[in-house]
C-alpha atoms as a PDB file:
ATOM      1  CA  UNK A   1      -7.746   0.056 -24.273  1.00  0.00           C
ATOM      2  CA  UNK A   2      -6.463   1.310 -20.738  1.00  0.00           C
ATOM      3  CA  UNK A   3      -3.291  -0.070 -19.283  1.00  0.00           C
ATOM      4  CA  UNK A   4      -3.285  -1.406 -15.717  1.00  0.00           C
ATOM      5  CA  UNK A   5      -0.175  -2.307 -13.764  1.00  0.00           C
ATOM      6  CA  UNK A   6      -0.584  -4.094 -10.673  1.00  0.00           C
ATOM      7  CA  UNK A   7       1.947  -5.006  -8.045  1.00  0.00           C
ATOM      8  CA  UNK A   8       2.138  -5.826  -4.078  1.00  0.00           C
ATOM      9  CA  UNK A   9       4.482  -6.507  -1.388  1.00  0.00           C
ATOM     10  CA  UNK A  10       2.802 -10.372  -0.358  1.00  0.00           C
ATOM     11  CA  UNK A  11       4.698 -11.967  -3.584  1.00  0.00           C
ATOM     12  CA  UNK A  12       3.574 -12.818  -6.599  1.00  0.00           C
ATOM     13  CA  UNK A  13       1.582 -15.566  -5.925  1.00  0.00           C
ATOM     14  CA  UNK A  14      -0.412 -14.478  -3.031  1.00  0.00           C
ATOM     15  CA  UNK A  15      -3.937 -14.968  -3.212  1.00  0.00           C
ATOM     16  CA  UNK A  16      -5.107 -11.405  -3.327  1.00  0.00           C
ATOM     17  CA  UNK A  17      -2.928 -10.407  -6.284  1.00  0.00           C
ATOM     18  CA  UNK A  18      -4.100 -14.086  -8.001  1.00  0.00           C
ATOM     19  CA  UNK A  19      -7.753 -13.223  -7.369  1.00  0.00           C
ATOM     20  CA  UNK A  20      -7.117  -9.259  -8.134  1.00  0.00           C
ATOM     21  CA  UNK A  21      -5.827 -10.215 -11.634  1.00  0.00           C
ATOM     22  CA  UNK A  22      -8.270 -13.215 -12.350  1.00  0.00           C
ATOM     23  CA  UNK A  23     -11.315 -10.618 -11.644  1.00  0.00           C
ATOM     24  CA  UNK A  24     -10.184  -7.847 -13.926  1.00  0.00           C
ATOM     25  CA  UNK A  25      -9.924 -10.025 -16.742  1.00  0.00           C
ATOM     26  CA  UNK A  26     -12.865 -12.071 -16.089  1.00  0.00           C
ATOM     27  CA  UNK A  27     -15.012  -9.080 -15.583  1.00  0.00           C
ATOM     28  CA  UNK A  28     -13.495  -6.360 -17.828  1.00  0.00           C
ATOM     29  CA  UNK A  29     -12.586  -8.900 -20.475  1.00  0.00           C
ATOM     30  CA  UNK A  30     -10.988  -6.504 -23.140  1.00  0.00           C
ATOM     31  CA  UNK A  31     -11.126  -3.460 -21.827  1.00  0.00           C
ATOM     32  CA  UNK A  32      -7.723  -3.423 -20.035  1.00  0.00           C
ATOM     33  CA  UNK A  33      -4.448  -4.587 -20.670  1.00  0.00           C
ATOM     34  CA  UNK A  34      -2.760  -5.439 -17.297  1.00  0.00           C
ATOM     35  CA  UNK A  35       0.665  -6.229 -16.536  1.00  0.00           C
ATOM     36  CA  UNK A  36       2.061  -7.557 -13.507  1.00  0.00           C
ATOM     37  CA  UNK A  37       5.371  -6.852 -11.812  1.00  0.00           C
ATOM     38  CA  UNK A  38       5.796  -7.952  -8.475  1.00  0.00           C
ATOM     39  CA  UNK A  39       8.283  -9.173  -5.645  1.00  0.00           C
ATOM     40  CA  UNK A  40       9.192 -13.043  -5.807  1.00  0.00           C
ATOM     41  CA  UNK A  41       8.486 -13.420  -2.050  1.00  0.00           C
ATOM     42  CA  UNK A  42       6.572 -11.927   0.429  1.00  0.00           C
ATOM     43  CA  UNK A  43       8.500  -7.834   1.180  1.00  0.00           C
ATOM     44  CA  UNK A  44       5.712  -6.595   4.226  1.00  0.00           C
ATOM     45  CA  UNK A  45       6.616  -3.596   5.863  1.00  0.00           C
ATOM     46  CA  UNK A  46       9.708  -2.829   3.736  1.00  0.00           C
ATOM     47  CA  UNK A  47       7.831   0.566   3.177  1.00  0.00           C
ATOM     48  CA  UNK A  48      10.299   2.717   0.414  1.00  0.00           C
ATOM     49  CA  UNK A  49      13.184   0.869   0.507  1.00  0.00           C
ATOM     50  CA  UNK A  50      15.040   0.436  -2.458  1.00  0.00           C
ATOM     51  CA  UNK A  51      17.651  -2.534  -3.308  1.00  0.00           C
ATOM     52  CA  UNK A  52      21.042  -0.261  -4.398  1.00  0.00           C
ATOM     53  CA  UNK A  53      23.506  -2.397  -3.154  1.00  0.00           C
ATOM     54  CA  UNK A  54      23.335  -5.822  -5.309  1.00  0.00           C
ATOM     55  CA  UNK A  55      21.710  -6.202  -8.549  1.00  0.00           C
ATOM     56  CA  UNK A  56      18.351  -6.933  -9.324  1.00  0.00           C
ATOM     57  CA  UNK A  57      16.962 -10.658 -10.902  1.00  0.00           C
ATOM     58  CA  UNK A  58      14.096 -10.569 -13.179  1.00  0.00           C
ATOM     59  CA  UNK A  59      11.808 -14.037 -13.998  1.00  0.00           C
ATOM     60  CA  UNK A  60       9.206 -13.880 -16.456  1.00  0.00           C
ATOM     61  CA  UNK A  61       6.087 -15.701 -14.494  1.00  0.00           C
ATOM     62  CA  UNK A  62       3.788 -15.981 -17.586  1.00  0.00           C
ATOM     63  CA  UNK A  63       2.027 -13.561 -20.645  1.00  0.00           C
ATOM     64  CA  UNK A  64       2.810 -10.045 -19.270  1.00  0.00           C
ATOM     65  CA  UNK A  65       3.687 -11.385 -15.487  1.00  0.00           C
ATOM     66  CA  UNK A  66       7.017 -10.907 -13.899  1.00  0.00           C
ATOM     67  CA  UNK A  67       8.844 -11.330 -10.667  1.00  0.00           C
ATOM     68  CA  UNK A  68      11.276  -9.410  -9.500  1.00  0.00           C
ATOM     69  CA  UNK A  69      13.581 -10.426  -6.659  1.00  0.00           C
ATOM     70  CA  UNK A  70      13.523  -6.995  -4.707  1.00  0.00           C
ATOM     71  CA  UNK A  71      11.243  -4.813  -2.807  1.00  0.00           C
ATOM     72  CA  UNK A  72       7.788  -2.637  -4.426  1.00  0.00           C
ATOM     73  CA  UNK A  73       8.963  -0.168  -5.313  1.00  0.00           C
ATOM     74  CA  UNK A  74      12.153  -1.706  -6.895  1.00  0.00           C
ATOM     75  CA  UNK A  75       9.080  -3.715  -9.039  1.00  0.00           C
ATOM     76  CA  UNK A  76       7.170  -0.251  -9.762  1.00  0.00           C
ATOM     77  CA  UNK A  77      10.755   0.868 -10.900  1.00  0.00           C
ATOM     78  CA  UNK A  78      11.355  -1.668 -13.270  1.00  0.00           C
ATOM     79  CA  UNK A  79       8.418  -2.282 -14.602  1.00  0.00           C
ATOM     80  CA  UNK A  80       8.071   1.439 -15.629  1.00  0.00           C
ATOM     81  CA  UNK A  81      11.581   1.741 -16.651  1.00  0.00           C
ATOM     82  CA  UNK A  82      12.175  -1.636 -18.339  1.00  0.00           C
ATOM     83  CA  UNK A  83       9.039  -3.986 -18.853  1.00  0.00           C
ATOM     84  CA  UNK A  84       6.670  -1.901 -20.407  1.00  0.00           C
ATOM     85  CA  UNK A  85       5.786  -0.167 -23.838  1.00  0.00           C
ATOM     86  CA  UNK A  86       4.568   2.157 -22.447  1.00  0.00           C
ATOM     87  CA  UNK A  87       3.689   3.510 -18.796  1.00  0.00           C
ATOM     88  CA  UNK A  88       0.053   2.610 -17.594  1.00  0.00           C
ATOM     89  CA  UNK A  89      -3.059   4.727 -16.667  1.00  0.00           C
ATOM     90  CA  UNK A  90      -3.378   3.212 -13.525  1.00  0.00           C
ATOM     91  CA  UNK A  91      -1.702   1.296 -10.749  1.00  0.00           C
ATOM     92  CA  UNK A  92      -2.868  -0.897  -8.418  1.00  0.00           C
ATOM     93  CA  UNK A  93      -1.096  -2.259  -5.191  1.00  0.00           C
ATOM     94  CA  UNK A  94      -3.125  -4.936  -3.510  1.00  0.00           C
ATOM     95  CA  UNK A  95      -4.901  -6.721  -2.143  1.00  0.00           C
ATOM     96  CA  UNK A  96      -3.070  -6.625   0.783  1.00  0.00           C
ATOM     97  CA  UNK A  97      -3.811  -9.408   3.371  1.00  0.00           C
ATOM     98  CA  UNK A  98      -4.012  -7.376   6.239  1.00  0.00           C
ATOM     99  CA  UNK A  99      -4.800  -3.721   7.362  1.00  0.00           C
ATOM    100  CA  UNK A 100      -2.988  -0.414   6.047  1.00  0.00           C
ATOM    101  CA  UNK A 101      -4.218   2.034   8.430  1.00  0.00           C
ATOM    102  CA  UNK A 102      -3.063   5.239  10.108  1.00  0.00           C
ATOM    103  CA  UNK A 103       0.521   5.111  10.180  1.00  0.00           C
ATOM    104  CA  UNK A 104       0.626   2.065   8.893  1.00  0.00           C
ATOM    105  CA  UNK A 105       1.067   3.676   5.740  1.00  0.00           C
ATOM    106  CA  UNK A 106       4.846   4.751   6.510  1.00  0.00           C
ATOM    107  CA  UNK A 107       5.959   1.287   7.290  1.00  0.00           C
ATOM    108  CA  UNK A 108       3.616  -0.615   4.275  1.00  0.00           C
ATOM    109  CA  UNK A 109       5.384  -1.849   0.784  1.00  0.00           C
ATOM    110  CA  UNK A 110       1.471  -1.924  -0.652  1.00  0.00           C
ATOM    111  CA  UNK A 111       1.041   1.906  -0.232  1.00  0.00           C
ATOM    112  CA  UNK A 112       4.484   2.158  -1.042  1.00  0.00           C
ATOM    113  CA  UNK A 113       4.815   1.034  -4.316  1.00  0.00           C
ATOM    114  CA  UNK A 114       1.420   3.045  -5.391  1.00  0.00           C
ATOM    115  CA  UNK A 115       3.324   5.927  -3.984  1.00  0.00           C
ATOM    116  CA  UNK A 116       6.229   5.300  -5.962  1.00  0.00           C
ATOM    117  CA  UNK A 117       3.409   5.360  -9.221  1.00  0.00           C
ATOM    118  CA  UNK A 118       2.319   8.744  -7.798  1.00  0.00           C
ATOM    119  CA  UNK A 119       5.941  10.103  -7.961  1.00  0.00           C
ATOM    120  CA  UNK A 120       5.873   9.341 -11.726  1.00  0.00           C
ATOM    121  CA  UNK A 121       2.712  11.283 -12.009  1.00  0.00           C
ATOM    122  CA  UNK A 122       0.411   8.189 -12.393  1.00  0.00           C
ATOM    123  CA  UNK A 123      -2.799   7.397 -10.432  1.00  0.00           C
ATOM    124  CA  UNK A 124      -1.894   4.883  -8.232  1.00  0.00           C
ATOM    125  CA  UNK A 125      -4.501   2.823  -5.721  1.00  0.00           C
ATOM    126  CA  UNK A 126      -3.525   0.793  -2.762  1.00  0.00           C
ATOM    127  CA  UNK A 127      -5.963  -2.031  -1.614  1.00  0.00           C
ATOM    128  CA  UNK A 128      -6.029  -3.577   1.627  1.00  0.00           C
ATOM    129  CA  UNK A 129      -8.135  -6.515   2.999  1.00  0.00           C
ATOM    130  CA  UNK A 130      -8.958  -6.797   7.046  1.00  0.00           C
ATOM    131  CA  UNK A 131      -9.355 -10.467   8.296  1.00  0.00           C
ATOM    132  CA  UNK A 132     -11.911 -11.582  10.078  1.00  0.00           C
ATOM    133  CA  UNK A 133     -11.578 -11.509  14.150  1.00  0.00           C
ATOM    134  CA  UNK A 134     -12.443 -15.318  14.843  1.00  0.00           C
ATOM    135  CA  UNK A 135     -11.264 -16.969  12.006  1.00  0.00           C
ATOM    136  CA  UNK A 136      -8.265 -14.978  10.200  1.00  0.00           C
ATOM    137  CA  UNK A 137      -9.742 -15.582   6.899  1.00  0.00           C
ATOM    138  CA  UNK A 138      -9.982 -13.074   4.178  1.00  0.00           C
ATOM    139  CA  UNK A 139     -12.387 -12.242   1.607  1.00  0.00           C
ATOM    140  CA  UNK A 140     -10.878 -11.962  -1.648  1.00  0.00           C
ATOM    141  CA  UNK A 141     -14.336 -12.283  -3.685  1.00  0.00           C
ATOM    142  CA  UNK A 142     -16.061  -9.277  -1.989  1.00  0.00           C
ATOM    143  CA  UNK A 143     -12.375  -7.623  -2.093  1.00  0.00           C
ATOM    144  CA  UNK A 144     -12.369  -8.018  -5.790  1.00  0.00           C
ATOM    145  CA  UNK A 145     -15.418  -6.588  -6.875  1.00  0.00           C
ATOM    146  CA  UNK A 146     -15.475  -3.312  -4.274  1.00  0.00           C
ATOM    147  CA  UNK A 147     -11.845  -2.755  -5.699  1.00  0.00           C
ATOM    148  CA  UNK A 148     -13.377  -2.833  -9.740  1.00  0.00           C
ATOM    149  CA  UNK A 149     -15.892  -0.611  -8.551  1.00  0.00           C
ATOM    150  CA  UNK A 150     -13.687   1.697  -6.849  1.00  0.00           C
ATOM    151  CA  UNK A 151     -11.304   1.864 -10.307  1.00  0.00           C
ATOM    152  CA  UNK A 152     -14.517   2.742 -12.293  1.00  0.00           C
ATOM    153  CA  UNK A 153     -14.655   5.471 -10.209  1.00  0.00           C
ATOM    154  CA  UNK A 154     -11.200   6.829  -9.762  1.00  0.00           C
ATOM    155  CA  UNK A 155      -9.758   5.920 -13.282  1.00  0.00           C
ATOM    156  CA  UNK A 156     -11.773   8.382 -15.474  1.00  0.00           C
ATOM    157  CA  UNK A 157      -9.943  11.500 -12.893  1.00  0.00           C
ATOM    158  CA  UNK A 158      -6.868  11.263 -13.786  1.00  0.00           C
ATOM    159  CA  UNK A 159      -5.501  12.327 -10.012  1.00  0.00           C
ATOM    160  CA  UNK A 160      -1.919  12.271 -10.326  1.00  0.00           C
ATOM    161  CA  UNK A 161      -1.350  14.546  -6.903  1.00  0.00           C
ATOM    162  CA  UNK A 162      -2.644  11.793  -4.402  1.00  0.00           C
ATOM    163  CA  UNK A 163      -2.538   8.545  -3.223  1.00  0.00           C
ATOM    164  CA  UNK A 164      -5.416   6.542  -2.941  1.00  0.00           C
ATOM    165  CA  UNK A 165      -5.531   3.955   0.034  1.00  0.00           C
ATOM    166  CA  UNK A 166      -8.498   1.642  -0.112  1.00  0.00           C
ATOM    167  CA  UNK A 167      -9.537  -0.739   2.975  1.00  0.00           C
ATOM    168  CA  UNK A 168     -12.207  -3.348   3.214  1.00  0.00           C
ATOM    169  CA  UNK A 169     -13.148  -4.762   6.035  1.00  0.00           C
ATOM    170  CA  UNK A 170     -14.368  -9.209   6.417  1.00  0.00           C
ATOM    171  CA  UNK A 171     -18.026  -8.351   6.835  1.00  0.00           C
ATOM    172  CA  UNK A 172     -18.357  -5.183   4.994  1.00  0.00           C
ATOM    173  CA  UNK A 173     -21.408  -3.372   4.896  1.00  0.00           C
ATOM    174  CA  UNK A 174     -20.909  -2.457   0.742  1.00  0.00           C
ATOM    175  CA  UNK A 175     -21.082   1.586   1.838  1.00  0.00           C
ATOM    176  CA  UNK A 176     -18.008   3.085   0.820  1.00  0.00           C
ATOM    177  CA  UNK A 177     -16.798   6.383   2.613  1.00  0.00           C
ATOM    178  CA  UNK A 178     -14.113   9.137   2.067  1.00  0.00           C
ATOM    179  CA  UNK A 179     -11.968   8.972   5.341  1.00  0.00           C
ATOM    180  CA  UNK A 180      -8.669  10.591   6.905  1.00  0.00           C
ATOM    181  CA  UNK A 181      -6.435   8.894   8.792  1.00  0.00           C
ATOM    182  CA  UNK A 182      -6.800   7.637  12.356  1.00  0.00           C
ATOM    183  CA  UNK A 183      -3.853   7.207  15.037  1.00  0.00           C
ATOM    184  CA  UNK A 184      -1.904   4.024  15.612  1.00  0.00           C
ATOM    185  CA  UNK A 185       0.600   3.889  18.211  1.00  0.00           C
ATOM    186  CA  UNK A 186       2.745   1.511  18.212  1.00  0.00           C
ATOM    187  CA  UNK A 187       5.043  -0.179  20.967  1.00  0.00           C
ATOM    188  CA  UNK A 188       6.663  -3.035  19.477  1.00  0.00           C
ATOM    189  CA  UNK A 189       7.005  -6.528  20.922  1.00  0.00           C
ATOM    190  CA  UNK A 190      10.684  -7.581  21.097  1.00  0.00           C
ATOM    191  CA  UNK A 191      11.495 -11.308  21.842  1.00  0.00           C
ATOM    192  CA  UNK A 192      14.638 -12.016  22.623  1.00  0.00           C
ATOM    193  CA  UNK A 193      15.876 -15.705  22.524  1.00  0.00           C
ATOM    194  CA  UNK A 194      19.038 -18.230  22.312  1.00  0.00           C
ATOM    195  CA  UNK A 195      19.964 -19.654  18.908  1.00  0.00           C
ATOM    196  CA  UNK A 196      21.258 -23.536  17.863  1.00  0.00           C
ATOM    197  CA  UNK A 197      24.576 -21.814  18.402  1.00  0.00           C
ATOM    198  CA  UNK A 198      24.179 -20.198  21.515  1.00  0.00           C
ATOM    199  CA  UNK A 199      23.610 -16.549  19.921  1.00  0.00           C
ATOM    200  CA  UNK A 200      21.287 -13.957  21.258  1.00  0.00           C
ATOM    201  CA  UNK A 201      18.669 -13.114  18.557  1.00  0.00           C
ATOM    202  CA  UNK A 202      15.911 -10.722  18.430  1.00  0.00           C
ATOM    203  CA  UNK A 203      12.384 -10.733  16.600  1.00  0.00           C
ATOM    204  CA  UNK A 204      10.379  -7.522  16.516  1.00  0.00           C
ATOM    205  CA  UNK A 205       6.494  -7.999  15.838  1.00  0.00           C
ATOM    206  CA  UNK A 206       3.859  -5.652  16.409  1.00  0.00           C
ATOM    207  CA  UNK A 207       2.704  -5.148  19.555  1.00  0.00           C
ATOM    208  CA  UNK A 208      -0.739  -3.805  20.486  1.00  0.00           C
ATOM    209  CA  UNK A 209      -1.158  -0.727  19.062  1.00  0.00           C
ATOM    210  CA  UNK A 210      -2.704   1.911  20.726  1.00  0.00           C
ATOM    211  CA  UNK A 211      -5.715   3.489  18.494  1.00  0.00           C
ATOM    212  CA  UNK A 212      -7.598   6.364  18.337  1.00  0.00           C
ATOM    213  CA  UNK A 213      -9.891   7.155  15.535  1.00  0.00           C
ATOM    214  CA  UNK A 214     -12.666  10.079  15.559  1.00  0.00           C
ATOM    215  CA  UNK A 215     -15.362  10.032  13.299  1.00  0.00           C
ATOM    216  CA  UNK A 216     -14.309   9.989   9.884  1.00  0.00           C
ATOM    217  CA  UNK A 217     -11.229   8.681  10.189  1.00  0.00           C
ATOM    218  CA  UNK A 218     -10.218   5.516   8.704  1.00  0.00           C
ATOM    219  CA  UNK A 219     -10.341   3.577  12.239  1.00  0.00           C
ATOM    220  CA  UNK A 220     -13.807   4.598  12.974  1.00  0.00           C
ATOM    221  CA  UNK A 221     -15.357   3.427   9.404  1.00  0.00           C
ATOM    222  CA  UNK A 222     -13.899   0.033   9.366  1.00  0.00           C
ATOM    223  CA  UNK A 223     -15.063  -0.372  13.171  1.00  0.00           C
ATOM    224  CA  UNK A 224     -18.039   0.320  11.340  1.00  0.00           C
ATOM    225  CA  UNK A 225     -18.012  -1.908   9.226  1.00  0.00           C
ATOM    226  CA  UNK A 226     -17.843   0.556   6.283  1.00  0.00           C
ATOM    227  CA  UNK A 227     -15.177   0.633   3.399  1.00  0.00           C
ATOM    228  CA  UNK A 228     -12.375   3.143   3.657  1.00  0.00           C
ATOM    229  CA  UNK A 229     -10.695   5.235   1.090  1.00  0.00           C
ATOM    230  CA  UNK A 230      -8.044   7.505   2.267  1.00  0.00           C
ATOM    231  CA  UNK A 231      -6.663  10.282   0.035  1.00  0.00           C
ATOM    232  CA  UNK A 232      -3.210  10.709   1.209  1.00  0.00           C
ATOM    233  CA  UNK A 233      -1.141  13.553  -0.240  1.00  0.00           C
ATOM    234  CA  UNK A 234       2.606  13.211   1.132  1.00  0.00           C
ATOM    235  CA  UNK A 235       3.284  17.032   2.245  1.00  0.00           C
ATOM    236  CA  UNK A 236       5.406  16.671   5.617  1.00  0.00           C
ATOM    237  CA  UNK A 237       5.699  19.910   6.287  1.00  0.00           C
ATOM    238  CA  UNK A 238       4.424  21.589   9.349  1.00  0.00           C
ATOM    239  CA  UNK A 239       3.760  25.451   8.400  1.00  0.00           C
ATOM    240  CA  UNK A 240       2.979  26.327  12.079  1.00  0.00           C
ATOM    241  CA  UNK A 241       6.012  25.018  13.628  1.00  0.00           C
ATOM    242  CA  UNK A 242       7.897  26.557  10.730  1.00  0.00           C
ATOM    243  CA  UNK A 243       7.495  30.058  11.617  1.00  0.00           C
ATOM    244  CA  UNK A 244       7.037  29.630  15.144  1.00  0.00           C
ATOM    245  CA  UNK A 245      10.940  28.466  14.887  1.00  0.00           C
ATOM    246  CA  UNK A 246      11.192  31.219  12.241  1.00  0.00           C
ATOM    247  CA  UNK A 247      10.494  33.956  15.167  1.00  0.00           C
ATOM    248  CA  UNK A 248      12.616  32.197  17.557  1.00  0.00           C
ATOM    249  CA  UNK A 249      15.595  31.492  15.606  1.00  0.00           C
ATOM    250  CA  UNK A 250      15.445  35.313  14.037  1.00  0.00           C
ATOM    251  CA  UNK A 251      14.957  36.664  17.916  1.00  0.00           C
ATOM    252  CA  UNK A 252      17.928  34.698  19.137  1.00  0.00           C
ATOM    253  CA  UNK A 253      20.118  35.557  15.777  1.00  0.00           C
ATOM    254  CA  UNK A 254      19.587  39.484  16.574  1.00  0.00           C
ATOM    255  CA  UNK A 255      20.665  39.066  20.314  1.00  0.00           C
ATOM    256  CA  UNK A 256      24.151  38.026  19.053  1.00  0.00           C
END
């Protein structure tokens, strides 16, 4: 029997973990054993942060369920560390209500607490769910079974050196394609306003980010109307730039 962890950063008892977890043992019945370690309230956009400056509260929620009073990847962290046997084939981060596209995934707690399973060498998924436009509403049925599908796909590889980032938009048209990443600028909205106390506050939302997606990026497919699954491999480095500052920092250093 496979092991599956899954975690998020909506809380526990969001609707897309709840209908994630109800699906995979409805469906799969005995064929995996999943645990779930997750934050006890919603943690959006905390992205890697880790909580090293107070301790850490742990509540068991039910059989193999438990909630954890920090961020994602504090969850992935204990759960791997001090909740299971023994660590799981696969992790799953979702479903996200709401988008995790382009650089989205530098600021998300979803695709950072799969990433956090990558850096323990474990294949790690994270799922995302778009709204519809007109109504807001989500569709946690049709995000349910493209995500089982998806891990009966990605499960028997193994892939330990990426990160898989799943999105699915409302009205989906079932065809699933391989994408890269799209641009997202943003400008954030900042509103400033007078507290009860007469104290100058400040909210930061998102904006409207500026997009740009070519064919084959993840922006394009979801306009589309097709699913998206990113393959993100965190290298940062920039090889060009490197030895173009390589020349110009050895040209200057044999002037002096």
């Amino acid at each position: 029997m496979k092991t599956l962890l899954l975690t998020n950063d909506d809380g526990i008892l969001s609707t897309g973990l709840r209908h994630l977890k109800d699906f995979l043992f409805s469906k799969y019945n005995n064929r995996y054993e999943i645990y779930v370690v997750a934050p006890d309230r919603e943690r959006s956009g905390v992205s890697m942060s880790i909580t090293i400056n107070q301790p850490l509260r742990m509540n068991q929620m039910g059989e193999k369920e438990f909630a954890v009073d920090g961020t994602p990847v504090d969850c992935i962290n204990i759960a791997l560390q001090k909740i299971m046997p023994q660590w799981p084939d696969f992790i799953i981060s979702g479903m996200n209500e709401g988008e995790n596209l382009c650089e989205d995934v530098f600021f998300s707690g979803t695709v950072a607490a799969a990433y956090t399973g990558h850096l323990y060498g474990l294949p790690s998924l994270a799922v995302s769910l778009i709204q519809d436009k007109k109504t807001g509403e989500f569709d946690f049925n049709t995000g349910t079974r493209i995500t089982g599908r998806v891990l009966d796909k990605l499960l028997p590889l193994k892939n330990t050196a990426v990160v898989y980032n799943l999105n699915i938009p409302y009205h989906s048209s079932g065809k699933l394609i391989i994408t890269s990443l799209g641009l997202k600028r943003y400008k954030p909205t900042i509103v400033e306003k007078i507290d009860p106390r007469r104290r100058k506050y400040f909210w930061i939302g998102t904006g409207e980010p500026q997009n740009t997606g070519e064919p084959g990026t993840d922006l394009q497919t979801i306009a589309n109307g097709d699913i998206s699954l990113s393959v993100l491999k965190y290298d940062l480095n920039e090889p060009g730039e490197m030895n173009q500052l390589i020349a110009v920092f050895n040209d200057s250093e044999s002037k002096n």
